[in-house]
PDB file of N, CA and C in Angstrom:
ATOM      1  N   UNK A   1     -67.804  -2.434  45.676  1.00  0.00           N
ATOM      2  CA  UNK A   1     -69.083  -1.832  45.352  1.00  0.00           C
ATOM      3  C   UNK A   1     -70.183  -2.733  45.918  1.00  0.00           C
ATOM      4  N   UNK A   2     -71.123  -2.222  46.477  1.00  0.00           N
ATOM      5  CA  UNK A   2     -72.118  -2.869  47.345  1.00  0.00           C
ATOM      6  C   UNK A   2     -73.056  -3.705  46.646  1.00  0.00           C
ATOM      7  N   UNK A   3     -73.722  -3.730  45.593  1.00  0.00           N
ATOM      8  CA  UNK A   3     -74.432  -3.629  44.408  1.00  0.00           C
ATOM      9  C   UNK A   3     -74.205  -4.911  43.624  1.00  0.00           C
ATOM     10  N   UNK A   4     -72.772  -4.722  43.611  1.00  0.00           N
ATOM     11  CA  UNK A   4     -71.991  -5.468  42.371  1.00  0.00           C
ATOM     12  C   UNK A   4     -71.716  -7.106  42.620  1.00  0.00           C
ATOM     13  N   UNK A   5     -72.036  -8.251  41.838  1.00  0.00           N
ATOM     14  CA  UNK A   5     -72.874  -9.199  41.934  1.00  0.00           C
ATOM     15  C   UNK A   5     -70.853 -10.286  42.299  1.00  0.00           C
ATOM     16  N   UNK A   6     -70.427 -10.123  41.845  1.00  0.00           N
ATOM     17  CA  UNK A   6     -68.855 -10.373  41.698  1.00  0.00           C
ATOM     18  C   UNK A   6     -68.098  -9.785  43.185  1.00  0.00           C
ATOM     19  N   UNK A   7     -68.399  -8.743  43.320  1.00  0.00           N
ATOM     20  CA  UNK A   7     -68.028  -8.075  44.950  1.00  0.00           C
ATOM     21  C   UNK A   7     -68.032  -8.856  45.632  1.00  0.00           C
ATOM     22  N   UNK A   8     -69.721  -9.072  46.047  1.00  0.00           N
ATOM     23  CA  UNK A   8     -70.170 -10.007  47.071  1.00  0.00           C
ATOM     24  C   UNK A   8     -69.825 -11.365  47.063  1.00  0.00           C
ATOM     25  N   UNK A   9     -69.616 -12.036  45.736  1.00  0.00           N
ATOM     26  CA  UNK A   9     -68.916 -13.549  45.855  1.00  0.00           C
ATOM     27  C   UNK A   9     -67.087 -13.291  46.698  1.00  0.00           C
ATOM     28  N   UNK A  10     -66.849 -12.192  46.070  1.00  0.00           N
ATOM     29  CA  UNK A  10     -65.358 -12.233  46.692  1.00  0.00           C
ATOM     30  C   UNK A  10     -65.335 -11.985  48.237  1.00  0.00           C
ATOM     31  N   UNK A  11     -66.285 -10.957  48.791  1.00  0.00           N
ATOM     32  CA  UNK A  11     -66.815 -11.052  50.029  1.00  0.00           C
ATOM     33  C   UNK A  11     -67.281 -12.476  50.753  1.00  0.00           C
ATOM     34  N   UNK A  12     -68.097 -13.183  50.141  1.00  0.00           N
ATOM     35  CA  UNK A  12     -68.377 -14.494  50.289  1.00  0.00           C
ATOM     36  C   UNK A  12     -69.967 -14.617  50.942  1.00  0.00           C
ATOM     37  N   UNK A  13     -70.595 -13.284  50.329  1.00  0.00           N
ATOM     38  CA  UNK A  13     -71.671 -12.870  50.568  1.00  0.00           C
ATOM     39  C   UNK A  13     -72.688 -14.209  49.906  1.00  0.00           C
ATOM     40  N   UNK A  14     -72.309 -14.518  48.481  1.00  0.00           N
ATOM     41  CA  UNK A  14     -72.754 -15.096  47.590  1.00  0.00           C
ATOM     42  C   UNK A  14     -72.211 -16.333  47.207  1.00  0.00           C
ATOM     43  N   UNK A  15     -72.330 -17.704  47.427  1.00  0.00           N
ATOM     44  CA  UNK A  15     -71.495 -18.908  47.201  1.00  0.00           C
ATOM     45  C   UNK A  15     -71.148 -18.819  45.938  1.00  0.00           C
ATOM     46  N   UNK A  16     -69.721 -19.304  45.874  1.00  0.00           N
ATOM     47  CA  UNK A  16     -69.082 -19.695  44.601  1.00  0.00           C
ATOM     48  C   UNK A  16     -68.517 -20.899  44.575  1.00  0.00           C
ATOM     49  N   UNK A  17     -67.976 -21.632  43.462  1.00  0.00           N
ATOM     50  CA  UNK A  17     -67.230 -23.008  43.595  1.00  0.00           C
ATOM     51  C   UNK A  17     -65.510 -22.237  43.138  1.00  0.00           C
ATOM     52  N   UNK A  18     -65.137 -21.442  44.104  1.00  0.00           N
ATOM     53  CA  UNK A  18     -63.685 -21.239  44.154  1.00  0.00           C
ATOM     54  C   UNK A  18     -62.958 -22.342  43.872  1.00  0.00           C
ATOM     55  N   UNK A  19     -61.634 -21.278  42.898  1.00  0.00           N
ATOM     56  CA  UNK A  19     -60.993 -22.322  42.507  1.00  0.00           C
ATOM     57  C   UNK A  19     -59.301 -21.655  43.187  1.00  0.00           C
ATOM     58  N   UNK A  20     -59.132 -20.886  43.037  1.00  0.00           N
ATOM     59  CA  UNK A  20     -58.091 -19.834  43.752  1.00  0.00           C
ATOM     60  C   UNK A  20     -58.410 -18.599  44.348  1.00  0.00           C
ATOM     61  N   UNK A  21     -57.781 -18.002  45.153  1.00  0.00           N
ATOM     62  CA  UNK A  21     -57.723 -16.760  45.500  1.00  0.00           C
ATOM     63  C   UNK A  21     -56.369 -15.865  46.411  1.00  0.00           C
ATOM     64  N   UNK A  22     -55.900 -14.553  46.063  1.00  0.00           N
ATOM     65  CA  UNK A  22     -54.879 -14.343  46.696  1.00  0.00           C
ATOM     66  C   UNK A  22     -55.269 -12.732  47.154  1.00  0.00           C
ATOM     67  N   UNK A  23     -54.488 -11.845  47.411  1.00  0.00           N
ATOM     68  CA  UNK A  23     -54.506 -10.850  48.193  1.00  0.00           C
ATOM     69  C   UNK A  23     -55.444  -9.916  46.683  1.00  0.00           C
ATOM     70  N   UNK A  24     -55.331 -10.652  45.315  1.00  0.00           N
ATOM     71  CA  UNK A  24     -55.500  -9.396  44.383  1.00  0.00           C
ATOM     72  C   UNK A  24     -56.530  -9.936  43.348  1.00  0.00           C
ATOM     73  N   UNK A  25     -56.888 -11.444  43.619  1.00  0.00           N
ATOM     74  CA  UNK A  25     -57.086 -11.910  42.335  1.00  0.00           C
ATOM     75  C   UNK A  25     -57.794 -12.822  42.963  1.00  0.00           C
ATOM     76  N   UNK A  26     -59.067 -13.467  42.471  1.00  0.00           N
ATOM     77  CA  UNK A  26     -60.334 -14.637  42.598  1.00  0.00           C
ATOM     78  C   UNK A  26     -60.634 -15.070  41.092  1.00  0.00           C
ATOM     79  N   UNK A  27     -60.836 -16.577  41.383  1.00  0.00           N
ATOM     80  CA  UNK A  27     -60.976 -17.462  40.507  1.00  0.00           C
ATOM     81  C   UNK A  27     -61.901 -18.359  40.555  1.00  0.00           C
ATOM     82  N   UNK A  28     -63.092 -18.565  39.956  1.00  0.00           N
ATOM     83  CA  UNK A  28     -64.432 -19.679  40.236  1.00  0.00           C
ATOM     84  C   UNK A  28     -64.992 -20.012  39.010  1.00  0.00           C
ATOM     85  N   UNK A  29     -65.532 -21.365  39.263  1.00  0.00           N
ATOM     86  CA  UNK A  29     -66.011 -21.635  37.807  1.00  0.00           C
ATOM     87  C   UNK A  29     -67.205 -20.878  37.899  1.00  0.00           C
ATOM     88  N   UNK A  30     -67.457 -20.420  36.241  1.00  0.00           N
ATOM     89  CA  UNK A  30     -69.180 -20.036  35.601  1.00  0.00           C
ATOM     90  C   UNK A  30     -70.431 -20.688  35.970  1.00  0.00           C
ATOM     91  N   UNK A  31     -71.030 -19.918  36.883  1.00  0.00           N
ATOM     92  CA  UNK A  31     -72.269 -20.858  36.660  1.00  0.00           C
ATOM     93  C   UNK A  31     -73.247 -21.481  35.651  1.00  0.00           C
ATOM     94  N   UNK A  32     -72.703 -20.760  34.461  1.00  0.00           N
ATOM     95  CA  UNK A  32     -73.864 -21.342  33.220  1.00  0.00           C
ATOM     96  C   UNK A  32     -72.658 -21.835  32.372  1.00  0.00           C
ATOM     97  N   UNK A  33     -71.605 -22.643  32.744  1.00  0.00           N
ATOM     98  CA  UNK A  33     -70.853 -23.226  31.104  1.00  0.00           C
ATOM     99  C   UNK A  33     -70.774 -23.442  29.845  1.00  0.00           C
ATOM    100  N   UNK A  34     -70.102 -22.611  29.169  1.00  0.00           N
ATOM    101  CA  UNK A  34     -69.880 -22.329  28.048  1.00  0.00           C
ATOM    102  C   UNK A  34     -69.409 -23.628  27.195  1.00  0.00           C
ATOM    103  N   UNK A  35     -68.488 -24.465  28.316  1.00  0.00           N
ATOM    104  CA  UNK A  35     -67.242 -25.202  27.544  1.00  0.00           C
ATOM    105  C   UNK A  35     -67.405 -26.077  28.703  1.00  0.00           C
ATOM    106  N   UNK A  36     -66.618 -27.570  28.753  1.00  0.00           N
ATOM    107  CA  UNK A  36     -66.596 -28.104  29.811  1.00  0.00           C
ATOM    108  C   UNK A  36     -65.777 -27.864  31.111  1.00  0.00           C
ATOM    109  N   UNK A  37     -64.829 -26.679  30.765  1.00  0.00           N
ATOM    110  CA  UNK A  37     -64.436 -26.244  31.503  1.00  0.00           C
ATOM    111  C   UNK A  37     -64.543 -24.669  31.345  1.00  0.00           C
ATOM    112  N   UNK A  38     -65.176 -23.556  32.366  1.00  0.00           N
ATOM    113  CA  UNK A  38     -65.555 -22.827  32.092  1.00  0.00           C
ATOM    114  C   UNK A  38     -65.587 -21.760  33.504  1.00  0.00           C
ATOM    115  N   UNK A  39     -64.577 -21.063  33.599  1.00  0.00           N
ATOM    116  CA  UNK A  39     -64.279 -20.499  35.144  1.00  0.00           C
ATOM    117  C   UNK A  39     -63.870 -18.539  34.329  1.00  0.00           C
ATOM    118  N   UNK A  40     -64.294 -18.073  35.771  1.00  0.00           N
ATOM    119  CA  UNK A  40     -63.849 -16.739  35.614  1.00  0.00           C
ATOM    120  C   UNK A  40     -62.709 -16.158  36.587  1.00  0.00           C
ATOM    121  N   UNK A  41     -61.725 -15.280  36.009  1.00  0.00           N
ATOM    122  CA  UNK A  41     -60.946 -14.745  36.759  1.00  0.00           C
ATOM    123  C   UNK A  41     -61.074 -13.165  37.166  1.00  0.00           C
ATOM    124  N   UNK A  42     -61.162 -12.862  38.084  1.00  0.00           N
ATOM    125  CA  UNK A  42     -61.814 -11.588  38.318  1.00  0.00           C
ATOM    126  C   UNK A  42     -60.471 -10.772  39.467  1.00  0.00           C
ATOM    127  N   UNK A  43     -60.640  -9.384  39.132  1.00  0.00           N
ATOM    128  CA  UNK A  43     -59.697  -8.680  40.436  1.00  0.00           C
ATOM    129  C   UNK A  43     -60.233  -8.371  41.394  1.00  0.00           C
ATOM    130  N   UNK A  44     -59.973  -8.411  43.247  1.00  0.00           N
ATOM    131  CA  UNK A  44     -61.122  -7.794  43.875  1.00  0.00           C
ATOM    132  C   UNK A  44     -60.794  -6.430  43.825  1.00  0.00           C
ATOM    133  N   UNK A  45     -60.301  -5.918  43.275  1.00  0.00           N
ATOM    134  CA  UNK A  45     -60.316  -4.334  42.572  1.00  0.00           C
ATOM    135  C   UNK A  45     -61.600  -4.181  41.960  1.00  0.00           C
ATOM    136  N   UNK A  46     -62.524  -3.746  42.235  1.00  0.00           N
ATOM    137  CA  UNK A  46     -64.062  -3.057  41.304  1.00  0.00           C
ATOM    138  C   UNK A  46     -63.379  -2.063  39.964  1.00  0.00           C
ATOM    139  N   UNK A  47     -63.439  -2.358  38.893  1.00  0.00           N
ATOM    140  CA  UNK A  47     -63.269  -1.771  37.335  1.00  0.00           C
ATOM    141  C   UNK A  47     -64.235  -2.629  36.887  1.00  0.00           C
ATOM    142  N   UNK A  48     -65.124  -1.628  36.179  1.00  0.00           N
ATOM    143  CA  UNK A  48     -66.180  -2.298  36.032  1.00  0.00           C
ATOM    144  C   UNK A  48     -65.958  -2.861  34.791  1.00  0.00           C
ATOM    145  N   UNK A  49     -65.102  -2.014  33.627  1.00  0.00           N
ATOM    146  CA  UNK A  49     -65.138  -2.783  32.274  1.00  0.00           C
ATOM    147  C   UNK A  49     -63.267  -2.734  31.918  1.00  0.00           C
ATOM    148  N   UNK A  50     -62.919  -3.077  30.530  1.00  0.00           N
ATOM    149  CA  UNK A  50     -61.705  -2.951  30.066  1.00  0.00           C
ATOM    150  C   UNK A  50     -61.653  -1.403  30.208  1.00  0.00           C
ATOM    151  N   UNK A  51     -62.561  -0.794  29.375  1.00  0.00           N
ATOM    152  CA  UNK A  51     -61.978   0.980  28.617  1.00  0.00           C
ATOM    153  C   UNK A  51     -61.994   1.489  30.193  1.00  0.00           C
ATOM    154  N   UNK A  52     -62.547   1.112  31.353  1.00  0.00           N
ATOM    155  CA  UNK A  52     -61.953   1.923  32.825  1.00  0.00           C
ATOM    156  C   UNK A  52     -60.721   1.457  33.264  1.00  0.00           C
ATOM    157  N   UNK A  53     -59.736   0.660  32.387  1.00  0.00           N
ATOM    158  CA  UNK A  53     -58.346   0.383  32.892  1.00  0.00           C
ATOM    159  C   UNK A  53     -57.819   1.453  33.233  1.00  0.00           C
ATOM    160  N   UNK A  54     -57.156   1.850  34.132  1.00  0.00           N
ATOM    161  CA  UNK A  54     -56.120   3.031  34.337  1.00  0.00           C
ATOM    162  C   UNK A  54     -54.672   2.462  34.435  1.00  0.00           C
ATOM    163  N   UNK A  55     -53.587   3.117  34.132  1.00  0.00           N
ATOM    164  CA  UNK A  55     -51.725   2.365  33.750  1.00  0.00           C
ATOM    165  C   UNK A  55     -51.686   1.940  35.294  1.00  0.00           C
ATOM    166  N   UNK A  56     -51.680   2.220  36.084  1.00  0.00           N
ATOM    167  CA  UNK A  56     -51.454   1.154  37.372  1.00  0.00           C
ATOM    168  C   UNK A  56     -52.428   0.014  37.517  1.00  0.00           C
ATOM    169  N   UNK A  57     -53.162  -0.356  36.522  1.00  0.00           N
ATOM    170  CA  UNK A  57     -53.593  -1.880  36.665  1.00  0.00           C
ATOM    171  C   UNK A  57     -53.483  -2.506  35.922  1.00  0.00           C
ATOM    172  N   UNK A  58     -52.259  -2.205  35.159  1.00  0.00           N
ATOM    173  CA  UNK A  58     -51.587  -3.022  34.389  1.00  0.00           C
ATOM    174  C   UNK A  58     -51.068  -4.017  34.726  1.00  0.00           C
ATOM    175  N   UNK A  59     -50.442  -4.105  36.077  1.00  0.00           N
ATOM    176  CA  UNK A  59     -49.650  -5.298  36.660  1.00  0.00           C
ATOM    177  C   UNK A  59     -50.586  -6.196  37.636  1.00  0.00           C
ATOM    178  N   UNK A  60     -52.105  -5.503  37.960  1.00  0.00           N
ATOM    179  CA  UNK A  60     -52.606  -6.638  38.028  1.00  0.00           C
ATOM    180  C   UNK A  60     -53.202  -7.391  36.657  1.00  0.00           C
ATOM    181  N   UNK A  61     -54.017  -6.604  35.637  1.00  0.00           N
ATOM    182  CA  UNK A  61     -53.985  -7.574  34.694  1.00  0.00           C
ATOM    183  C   UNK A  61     -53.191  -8.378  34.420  1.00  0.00           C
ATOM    184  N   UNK A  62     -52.237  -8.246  34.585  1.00  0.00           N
ATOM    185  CA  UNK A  62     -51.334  -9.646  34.131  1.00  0.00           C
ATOM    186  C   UNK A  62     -50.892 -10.590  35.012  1.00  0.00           C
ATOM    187  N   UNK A  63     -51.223 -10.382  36.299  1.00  0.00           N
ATOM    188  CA  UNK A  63     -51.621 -11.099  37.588  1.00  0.00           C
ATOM    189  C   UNK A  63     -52.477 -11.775  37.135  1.00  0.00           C
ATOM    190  N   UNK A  64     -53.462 -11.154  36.446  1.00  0.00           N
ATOM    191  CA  UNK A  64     -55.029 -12.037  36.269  1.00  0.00           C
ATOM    192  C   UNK A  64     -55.034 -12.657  35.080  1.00  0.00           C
ATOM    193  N   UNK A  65     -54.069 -12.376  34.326  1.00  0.00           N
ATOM    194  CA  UNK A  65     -53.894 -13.480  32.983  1.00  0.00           C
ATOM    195  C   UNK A  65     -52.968 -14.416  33.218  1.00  0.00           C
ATOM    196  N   UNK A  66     -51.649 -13.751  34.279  1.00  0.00           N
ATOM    197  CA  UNK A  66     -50.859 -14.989  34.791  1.00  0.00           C
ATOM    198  C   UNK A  66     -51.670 -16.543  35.498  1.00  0.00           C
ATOM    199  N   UNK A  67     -52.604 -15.975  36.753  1.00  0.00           N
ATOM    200  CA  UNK A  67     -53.425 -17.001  37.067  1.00  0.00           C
ATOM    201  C   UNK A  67     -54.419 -17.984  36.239  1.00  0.00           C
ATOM    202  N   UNK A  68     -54.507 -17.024  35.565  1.00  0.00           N
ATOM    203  CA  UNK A  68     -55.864 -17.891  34.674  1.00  0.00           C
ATOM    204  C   UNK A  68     -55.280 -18.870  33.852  1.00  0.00           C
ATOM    205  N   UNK A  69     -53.603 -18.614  33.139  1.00  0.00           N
ATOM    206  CA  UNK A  69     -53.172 -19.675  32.409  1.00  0.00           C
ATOM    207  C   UNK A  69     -52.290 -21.198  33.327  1.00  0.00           C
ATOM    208  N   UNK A  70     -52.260 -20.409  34.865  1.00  0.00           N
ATOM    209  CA  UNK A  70     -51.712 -21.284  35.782  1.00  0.00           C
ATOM    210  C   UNK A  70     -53.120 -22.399  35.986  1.00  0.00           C
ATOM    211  N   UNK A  71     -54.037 -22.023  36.026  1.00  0.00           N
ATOM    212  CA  UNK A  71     -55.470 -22.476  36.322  1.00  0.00           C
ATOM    213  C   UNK A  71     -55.482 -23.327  34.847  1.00  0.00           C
ATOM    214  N   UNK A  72     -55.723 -22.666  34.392  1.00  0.00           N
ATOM    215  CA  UNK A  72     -55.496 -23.628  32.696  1.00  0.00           C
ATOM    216  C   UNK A  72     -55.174 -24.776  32.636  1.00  0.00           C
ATOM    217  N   UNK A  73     -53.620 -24.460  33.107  1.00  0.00           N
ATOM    218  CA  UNK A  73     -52.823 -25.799  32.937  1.00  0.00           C
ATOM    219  C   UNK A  73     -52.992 -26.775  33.668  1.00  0.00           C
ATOM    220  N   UNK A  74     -53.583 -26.294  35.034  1.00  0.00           N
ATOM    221  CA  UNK A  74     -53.343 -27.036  36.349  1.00  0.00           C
ATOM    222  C   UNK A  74     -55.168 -27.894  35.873  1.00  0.00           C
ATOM    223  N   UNK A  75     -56.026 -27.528  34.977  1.00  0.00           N
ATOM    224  CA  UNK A  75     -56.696 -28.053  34.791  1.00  0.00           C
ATOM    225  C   UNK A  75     -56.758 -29.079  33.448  1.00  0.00           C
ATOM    226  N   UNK A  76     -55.687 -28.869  33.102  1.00  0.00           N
ATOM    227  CA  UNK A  76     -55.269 -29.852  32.455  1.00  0.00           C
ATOM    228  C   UNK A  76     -55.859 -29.703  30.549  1.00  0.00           C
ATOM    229  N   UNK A  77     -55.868 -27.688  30.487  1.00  0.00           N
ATOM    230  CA  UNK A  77     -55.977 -27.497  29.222  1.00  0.00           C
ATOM    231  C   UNK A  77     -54.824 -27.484  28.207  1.00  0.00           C
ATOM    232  N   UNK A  78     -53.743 -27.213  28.961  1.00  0.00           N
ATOM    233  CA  UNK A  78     -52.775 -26.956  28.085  1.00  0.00           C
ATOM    234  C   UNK A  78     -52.511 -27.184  26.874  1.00  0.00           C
ATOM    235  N   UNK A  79     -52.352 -29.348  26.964  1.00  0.00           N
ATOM    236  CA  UNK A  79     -52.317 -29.427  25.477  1.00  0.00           C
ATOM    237  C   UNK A  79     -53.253 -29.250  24.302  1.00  0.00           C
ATOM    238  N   UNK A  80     -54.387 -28.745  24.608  1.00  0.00           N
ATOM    239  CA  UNK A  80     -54.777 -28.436  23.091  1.00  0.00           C
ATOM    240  C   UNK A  80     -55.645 -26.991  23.253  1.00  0.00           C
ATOM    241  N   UNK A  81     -55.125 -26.639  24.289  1.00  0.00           N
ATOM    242  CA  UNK A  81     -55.625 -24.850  24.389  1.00  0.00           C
ATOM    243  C   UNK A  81     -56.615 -24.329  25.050  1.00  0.00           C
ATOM    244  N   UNK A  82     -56.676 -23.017  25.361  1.00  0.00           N
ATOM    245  CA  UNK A  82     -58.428 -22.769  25.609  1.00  0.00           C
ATOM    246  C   UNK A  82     -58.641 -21.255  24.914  1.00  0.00           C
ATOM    247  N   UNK A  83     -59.724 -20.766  25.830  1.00  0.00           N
ATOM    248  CA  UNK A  83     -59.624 -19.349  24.980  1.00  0.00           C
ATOM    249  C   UNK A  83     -59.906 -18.298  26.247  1.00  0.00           C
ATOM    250  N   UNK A  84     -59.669 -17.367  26.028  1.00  0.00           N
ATOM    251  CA  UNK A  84     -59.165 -16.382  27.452  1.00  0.00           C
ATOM    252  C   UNK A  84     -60.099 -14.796  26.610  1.00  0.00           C
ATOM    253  N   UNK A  85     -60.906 -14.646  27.519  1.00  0.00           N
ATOM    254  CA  UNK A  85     -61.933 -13.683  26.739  1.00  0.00           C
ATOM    255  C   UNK A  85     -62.292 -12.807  27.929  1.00  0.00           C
ATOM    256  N   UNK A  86     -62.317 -11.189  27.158  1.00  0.00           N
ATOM    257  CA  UNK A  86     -62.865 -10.450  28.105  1.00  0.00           C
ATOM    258  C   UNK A  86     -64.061  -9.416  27.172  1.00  0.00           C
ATOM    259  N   UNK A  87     -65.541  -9.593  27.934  1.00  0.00           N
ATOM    260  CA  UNK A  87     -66.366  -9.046  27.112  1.00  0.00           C
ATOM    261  C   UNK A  87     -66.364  -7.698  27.806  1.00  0.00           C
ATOM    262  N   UNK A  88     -66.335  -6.465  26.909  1.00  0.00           N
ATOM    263  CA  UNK A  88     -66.499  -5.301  27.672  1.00  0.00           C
ATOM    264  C   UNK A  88     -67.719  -4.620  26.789  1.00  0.00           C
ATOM    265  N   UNK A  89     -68.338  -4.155  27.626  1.00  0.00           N
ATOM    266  CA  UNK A  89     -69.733  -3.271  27.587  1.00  0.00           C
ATOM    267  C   UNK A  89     -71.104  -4.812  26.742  1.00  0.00           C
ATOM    268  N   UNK A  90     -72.301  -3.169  26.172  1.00  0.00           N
ATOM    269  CA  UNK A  90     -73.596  -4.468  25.529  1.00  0.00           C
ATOM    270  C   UNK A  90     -72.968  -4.943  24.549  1.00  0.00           C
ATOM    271  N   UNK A  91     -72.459  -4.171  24.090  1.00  0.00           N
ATOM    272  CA  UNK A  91     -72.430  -4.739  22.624  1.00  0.00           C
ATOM    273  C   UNK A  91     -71.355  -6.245  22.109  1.00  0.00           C
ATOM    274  N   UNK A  92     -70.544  -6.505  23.629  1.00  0.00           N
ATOM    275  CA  UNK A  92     -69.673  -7.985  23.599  1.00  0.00           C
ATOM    276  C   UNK A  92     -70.567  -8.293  24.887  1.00  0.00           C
ATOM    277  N   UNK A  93     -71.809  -8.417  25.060  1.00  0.00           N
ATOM    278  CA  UNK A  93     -72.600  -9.290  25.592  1.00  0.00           C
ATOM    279  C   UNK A  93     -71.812  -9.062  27.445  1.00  0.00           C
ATOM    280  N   UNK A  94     -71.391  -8.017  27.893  1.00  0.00           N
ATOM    281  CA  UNK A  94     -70.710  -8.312  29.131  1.00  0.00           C
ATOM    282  C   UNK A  94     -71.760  -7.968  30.018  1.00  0.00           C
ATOM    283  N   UNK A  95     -71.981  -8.873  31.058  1.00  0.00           N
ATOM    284  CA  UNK A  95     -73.628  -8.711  31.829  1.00  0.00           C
ATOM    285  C   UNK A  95     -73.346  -8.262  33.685  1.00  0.00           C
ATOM    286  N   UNK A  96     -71.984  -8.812  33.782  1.00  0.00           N
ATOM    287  CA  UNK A  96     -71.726  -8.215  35.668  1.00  0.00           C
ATOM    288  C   UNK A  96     -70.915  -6.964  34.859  1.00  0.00           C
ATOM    289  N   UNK A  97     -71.138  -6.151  35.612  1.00  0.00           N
ATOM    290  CA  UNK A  97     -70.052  -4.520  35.605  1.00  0.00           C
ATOM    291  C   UNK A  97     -68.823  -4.585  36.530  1.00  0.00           C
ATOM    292  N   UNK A  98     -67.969  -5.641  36.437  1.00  0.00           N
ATOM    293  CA  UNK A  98     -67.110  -5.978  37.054  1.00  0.00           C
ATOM    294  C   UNK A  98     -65.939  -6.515  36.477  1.00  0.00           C
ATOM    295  N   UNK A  99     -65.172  -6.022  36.008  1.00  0.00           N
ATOM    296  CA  UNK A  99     -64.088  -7.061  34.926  1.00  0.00           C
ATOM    297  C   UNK A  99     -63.639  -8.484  35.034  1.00  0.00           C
ATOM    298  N   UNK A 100     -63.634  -9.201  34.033  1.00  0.00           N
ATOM    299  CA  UNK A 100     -64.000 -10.876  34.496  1.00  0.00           C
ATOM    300  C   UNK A 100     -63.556 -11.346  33.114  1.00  0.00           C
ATOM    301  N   UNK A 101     -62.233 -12.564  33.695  1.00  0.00           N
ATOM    302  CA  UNK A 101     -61.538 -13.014  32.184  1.00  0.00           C
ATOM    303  C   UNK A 101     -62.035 -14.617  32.425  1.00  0.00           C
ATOM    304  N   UNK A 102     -62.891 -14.316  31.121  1.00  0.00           N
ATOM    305  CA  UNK A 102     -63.385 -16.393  30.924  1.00  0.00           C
ATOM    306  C   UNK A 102     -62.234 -16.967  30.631  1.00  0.00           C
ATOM    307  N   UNK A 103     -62.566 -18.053  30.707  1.00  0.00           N
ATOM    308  CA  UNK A 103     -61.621 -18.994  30.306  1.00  0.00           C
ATOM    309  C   UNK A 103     -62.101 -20.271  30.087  1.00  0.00           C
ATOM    310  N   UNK A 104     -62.470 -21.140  28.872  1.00  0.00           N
ATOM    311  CA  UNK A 104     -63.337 -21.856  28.411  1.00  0.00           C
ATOM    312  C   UNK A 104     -62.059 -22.686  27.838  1.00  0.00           C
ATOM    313  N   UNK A 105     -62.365 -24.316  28.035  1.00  0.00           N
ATOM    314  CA  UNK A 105     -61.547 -24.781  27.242  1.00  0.00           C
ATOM    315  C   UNK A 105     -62.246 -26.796  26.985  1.00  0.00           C
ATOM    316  N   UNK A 106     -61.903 -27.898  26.660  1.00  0.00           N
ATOM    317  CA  UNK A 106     -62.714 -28.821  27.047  1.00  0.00           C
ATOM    318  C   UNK A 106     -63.039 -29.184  25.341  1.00  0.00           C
ATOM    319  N   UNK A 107     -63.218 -28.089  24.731  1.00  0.00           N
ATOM    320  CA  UNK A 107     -64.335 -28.302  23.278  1.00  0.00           C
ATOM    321  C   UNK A 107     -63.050 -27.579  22.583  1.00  0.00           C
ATOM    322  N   UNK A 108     -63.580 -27.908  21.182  1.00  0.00           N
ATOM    323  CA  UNK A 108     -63.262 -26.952  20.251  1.00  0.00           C
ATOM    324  C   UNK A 108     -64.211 -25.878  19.829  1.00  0.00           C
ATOM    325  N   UNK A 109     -63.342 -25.013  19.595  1.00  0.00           N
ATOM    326  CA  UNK A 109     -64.207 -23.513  19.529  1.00  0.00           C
ATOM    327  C   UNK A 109     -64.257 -22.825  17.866  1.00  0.00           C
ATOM    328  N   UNK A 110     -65.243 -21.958  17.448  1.00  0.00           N
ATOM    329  CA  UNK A 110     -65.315 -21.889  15.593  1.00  0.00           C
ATOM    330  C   UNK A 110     -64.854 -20.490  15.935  1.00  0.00           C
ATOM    331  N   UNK A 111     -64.089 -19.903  14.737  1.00  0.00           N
ATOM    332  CA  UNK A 111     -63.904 -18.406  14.488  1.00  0.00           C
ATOM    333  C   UNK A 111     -64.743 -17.798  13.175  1.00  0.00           C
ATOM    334  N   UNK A 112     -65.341 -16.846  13.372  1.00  0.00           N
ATOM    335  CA  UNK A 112     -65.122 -15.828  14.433  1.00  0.00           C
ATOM    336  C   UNK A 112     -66.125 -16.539  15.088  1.00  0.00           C
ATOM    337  N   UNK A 113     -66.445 -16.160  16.663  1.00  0.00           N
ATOM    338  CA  UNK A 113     -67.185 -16.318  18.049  1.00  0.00           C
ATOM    339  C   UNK A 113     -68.415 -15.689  17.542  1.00  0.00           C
ATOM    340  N   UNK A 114     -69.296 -16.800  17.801  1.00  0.00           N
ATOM    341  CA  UNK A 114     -70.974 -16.775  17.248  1.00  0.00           C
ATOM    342  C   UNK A 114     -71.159 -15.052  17.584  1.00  0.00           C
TER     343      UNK A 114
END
């Protein structure tokens, strides 16, 4: 999508601090950090939110949760965790129209999420 602010980084329209990328799946840290470690995993598939999943992108979601916990580890969250979040629509604060799994880890985090 031409428009779409996530597109163009995967295009490379827009600089990112990449952290992976493969034929299906891009990975860069957040520009505004949440946590001290604080990166998004995104598909270059355009779905703009969760509720537009359709059953054949099922196996990339889990492409994109597989990477993000490979990224995790390889960043050295493992032992004491992180948190793997996907905001969909206003009302969970989701601001690109592009599906995008945080991944925050570094701190400890309070439940429920401010």
């Amino acid at each position: 999508m031409s428009d779409c602010l996530f597109c163009k980084i995967i295009a490379g329209e827009i600089p990112s601090k990449k952290i992976y990328e493969d034929e299906d799946v891009f990975a860069f840290y957040d520009i505004s950090p949440q946590a001290p470690i604080h990166f998004l995993v995104i598909p270059k598939k355009h779905i703009p939110h969760v509720m537009d999943l359709k059953n054949e992108d099922s196996i990339l979601m889990g492409k994109m949760l597989f990477q993000a916990q490979k990224i995790a580890k390889e960043l050295g969250l493992e032992p004491n965790g992180a948190r793997f979040v996907f905001n969909c629509k206003e009302s969970a604060c989701q601001t690109v129209w592009h599906i995008h799994l945080h991944v925050l880890g570094g701190r400890d985090f309070g439940w429920p999420p401010g």
